[in-house]
N, C-alpha and C. Protein backbone atom coordinates (compact mmCIF):
# COMPACT_ATOMS: atom_id res chain seq x y z
N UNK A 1 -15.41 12.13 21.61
CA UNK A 1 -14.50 11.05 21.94
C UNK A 1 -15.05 9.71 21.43
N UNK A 2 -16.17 9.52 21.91
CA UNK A 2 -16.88 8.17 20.87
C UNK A 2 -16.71 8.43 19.58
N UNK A 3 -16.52 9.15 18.55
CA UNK A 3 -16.49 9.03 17.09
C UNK A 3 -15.13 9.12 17.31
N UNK A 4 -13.97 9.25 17.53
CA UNK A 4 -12.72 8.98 17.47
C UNK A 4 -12.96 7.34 17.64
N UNK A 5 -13.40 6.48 18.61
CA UNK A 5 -13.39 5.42 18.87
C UNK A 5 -13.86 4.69 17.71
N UNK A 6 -15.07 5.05 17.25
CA UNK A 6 -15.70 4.72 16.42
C UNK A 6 -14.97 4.40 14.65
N UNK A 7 -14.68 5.88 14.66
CA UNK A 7 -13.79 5.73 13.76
C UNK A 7 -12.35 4.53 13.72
N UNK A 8 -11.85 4.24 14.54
CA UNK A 8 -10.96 3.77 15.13
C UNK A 8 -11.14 2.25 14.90
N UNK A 9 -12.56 1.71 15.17
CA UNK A 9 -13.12 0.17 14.76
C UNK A 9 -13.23 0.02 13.51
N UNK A 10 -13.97 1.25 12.99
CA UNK A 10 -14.55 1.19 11.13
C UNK A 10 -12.55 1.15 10.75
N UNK A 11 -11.62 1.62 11.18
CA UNK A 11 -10.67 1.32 10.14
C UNK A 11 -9.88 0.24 10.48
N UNK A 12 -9.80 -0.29 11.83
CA UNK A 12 -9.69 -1.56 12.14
C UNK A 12 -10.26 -2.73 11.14
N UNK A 13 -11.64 -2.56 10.74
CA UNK A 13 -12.63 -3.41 10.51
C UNK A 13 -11.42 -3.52 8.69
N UNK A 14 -11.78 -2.15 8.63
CA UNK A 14 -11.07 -1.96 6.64
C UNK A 14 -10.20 -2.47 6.85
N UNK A 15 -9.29 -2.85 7.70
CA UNK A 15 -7.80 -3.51 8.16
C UNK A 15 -7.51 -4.76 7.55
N UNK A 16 -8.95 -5.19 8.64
CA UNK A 16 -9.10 -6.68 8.69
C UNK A 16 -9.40 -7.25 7.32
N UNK A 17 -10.64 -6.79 6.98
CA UNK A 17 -10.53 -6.87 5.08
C UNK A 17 -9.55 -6.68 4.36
N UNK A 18 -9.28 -6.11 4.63
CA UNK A 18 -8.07 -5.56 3.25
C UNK A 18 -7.00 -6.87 3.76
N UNK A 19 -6.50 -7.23 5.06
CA UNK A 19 -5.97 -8.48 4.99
C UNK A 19 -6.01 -10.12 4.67
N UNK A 20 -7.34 -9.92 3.88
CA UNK A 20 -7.24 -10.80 3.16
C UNK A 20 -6.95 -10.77 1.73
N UNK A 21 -6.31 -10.00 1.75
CA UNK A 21 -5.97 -9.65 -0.14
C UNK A 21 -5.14 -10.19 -0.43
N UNK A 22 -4.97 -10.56 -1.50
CA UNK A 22 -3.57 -11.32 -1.88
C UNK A 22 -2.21 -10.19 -1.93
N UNK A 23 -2.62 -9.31 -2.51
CA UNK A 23 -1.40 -8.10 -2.69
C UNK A 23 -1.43 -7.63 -1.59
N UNK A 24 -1.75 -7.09 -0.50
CA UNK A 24 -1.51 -6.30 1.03
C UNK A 24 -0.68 -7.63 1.36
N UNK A 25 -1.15 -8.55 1.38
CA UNK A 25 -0.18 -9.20 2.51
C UNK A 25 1.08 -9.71 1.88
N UNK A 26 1.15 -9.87 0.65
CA UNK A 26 2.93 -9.50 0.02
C UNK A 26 3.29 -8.29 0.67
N UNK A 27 2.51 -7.16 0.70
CA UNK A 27 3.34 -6.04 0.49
C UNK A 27 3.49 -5.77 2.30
N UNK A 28 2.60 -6.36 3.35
CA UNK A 28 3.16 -6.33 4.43
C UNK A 28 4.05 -7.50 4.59
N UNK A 29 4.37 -8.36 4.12
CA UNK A 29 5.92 -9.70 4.32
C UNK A 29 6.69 -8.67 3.81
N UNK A 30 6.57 -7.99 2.88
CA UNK A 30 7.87 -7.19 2.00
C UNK A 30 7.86 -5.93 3.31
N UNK A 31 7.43 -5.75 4.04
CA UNK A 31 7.40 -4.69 5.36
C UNK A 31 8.47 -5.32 6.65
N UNK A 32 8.38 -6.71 6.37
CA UNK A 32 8.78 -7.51 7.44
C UNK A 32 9.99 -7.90 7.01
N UNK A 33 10.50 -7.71 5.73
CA UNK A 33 11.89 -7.54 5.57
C UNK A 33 12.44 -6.48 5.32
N UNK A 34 11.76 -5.61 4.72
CA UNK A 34 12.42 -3.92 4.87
C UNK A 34 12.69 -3.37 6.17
N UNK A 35 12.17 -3.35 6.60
CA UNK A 35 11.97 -2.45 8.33
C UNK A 35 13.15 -3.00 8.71
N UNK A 36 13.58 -3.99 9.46
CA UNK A 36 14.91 -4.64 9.75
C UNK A 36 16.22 -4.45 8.71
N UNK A 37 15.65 -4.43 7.52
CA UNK A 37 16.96 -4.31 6.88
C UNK A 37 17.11 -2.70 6.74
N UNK A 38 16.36 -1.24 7.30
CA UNK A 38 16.27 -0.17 7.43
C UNK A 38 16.96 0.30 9.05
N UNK A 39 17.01 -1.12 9.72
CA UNK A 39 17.47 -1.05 11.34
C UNK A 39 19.04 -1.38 10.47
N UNK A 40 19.30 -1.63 10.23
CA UNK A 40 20.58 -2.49 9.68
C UNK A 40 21.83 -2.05 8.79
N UNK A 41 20.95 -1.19 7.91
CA UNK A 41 21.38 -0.81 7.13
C UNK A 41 22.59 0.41 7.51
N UNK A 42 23.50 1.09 7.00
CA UNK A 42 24.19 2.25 7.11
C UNK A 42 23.97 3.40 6.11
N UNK A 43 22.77 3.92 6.36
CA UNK A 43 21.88 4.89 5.43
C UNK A 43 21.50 5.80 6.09
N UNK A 44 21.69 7.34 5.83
CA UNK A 44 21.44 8.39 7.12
C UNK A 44 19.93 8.00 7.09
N UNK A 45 19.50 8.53 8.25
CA UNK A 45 18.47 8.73 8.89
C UNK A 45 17.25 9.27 7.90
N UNK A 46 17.76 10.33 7.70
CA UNK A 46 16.64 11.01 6.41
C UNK A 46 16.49 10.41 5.59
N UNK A 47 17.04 9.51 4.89
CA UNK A 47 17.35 8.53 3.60
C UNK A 47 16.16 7.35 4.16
N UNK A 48 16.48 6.93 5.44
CA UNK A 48 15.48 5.51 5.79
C UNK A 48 14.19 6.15 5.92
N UNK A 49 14.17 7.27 6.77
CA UNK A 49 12.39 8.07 6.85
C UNK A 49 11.94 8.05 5.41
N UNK A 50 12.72 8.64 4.32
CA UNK A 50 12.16 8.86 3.44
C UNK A 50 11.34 7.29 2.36
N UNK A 51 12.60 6.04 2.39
CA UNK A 51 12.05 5.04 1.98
C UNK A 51 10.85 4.46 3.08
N UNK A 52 10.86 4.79 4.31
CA UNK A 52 9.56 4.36 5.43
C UNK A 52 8.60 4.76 4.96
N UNK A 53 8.22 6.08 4.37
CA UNK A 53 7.60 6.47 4.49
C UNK A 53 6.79 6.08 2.90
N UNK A 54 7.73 5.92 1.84
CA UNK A 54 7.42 5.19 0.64
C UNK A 54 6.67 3.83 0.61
N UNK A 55 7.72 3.32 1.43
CA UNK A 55 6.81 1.79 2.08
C UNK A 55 5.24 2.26 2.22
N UNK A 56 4.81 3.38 3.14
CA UNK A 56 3.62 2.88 3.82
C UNK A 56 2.64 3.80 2.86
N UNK A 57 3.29 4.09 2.05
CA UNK A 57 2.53 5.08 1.01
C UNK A 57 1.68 4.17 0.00
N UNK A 58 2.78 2.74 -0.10
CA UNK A 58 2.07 1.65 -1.19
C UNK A 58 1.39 0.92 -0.15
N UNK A 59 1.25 0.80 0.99
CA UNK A 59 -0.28 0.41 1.89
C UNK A 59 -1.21 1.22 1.65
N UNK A 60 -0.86 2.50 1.79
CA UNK A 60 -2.01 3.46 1.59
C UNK A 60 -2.73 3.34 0.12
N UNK A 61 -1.91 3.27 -0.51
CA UNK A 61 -2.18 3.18 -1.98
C UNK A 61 -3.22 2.14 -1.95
N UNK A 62 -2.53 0.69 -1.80
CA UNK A 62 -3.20 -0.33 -1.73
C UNK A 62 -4.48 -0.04 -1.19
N UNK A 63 -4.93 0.03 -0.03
CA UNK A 63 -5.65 0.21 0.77
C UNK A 63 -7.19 0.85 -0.44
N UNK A 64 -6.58 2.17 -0.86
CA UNK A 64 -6.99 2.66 -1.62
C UNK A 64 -7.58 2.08 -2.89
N UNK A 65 -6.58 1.23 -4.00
CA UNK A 65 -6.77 0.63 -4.66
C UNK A 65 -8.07 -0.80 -4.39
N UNK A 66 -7.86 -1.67 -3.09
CA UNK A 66 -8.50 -2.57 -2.60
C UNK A 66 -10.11 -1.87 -2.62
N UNK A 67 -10.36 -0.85 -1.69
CA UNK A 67 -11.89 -0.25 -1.83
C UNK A 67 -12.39 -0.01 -3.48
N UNK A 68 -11.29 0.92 -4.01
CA UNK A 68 -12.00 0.86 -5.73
C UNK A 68 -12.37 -0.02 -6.08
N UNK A 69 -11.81 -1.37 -6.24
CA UNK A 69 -11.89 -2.48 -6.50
C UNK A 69 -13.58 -3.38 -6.02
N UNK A 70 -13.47 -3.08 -4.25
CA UNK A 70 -14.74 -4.00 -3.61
C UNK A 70 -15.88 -3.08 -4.11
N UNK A 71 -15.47 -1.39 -3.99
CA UNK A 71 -16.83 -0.90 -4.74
C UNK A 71 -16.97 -1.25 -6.57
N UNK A 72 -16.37 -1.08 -7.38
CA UNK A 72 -16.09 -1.44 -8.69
C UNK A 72 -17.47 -3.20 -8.72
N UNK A 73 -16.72 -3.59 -7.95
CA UNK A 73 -17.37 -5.28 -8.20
C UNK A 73 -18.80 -4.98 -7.51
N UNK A 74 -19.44 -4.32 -6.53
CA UNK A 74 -20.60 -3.69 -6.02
C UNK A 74 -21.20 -3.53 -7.26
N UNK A 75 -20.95 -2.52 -7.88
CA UNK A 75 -21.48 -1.98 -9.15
C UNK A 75 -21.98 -3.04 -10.24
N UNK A 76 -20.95 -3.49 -10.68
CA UNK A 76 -21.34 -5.25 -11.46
C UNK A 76 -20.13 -6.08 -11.11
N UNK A 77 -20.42 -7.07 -11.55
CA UNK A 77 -19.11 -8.55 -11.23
C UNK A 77 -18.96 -9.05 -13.26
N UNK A 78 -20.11 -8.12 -14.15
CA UNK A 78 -19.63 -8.62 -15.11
C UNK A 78 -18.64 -7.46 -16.07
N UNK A 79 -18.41 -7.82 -16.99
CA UNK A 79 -17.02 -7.36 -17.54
C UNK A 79 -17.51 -5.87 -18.32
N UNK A 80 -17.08 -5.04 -17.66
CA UNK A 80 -17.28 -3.89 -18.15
C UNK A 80 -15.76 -3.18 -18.76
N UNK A 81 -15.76 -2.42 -19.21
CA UNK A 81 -14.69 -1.74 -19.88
C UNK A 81 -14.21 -0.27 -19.14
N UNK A 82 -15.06 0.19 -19.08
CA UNK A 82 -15.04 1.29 -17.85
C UNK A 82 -14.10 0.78 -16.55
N UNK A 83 -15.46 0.12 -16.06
CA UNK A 83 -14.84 -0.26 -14.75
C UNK A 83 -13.31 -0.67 -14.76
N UNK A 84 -12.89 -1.81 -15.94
CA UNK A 84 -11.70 -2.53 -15.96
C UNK A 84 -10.41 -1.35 -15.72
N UNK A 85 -10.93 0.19 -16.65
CA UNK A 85 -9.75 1.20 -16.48
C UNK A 85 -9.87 1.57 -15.65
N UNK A 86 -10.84 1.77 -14.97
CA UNK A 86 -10.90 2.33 -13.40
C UNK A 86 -10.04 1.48 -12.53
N UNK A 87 -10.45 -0.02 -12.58
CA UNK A 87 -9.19 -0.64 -11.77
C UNK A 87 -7.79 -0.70 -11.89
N UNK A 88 -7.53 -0.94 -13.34
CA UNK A 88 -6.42 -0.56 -14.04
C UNK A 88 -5.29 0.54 -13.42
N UNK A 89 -6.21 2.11 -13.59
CA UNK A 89 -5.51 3.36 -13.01
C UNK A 89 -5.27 3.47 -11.51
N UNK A 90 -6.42 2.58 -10.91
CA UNK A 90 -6.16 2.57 -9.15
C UNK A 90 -4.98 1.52 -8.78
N UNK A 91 -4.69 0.39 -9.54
CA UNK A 91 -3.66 -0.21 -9.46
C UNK A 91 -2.57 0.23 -10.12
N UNK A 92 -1.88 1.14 -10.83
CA UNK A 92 -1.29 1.78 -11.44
C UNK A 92 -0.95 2.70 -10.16
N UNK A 93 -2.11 3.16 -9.79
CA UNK A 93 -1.09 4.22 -8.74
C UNK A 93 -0.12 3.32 -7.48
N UNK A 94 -0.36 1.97 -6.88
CA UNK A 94 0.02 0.91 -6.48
C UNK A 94 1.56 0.82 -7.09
N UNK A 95 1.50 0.55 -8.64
CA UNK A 95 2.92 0.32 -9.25
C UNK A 95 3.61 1.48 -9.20
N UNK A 96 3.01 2.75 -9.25
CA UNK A 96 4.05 3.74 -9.41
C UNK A 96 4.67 3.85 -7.77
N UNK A 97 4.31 3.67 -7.18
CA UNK A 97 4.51 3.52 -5.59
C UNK A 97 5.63 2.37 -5.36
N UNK A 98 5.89 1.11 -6.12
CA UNK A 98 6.55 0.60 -5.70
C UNK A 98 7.85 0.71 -6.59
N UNK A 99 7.37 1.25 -7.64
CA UNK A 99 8.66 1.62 -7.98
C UNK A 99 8.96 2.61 -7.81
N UNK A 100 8.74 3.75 -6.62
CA UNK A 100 9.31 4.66 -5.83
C UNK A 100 10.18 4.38 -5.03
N UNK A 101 9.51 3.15 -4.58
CA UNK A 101 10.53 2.07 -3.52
C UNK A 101 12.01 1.63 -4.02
N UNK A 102 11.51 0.96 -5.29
CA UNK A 102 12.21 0.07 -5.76
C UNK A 102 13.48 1.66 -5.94
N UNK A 103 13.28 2.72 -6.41
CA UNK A 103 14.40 3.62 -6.88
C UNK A 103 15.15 3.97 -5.59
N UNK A 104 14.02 4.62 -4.63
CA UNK A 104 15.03 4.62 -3.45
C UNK A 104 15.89 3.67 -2.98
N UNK A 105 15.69 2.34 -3.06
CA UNK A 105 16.58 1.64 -2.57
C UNK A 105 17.52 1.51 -3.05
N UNK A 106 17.54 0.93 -4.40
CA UNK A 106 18.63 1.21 -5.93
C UNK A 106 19.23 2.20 -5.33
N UNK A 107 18.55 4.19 -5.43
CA UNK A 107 19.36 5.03 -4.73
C UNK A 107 20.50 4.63 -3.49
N UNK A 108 20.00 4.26 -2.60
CA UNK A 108 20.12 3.73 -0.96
C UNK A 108 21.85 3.26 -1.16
N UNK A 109 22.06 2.48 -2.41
CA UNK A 109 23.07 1.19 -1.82
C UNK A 109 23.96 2.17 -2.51
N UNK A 110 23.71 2.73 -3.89
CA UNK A 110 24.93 2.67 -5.34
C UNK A 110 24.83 4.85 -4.78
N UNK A 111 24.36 5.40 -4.22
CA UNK A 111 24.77 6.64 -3.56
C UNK A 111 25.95 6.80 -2.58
């Protein structure tokens, strides 16, 4: 039960970091107008789970992308070529995520 807890602070803690990013916190304002416009909307049920769940896939992503990144700069802060595709492809998986979004919704209105 303590390492549940434990665990529980350590991703709190990654939370708190990762909220200072410039891209998480677009992409949670862009949360703070989706979600309501998903209450709002006239879109079956399965249709909104499925874009919800897209939404929190590009946090996850992010999330993901953000650590490559703080470890990447660990490694060096000067300009490597390697590293740059490494960030490159971890932010790439980020874009393909939002334009998962971006299709479902497109889908959402013109279906």
């Amino acid at each position: 039960m303590i390492k549940i807890f434990i665990n529980l602070k350590n991703s709190i803690n990654g939370l708190k970091t990762t909220l200072k990013e410039h891209s998480f916190v677009i992409e949670i304002v862009g949360g703070f107008i989706l979600i309501p416009y998903l209450v709002i909307a006239e879109l079956d049920n399965v249709f909104k789970l499925i874009i919800l769940i897209a939404y929190f896939l590009i946090l996850a992503f992010e999330l993901i992308n953000t650590a490559i990144e703080k470890l990447s700069d660990k490694i060096t802060k000067d300009l490597d070529s390697d590293i740059k595709k490494i960030k490159d492809i971890s932010s790439a998986s980020v874009f393909i995520t939002v334009i998962l979004l971006i299709t479902l919704l497109f889908l959402a209105h013109y279906l």
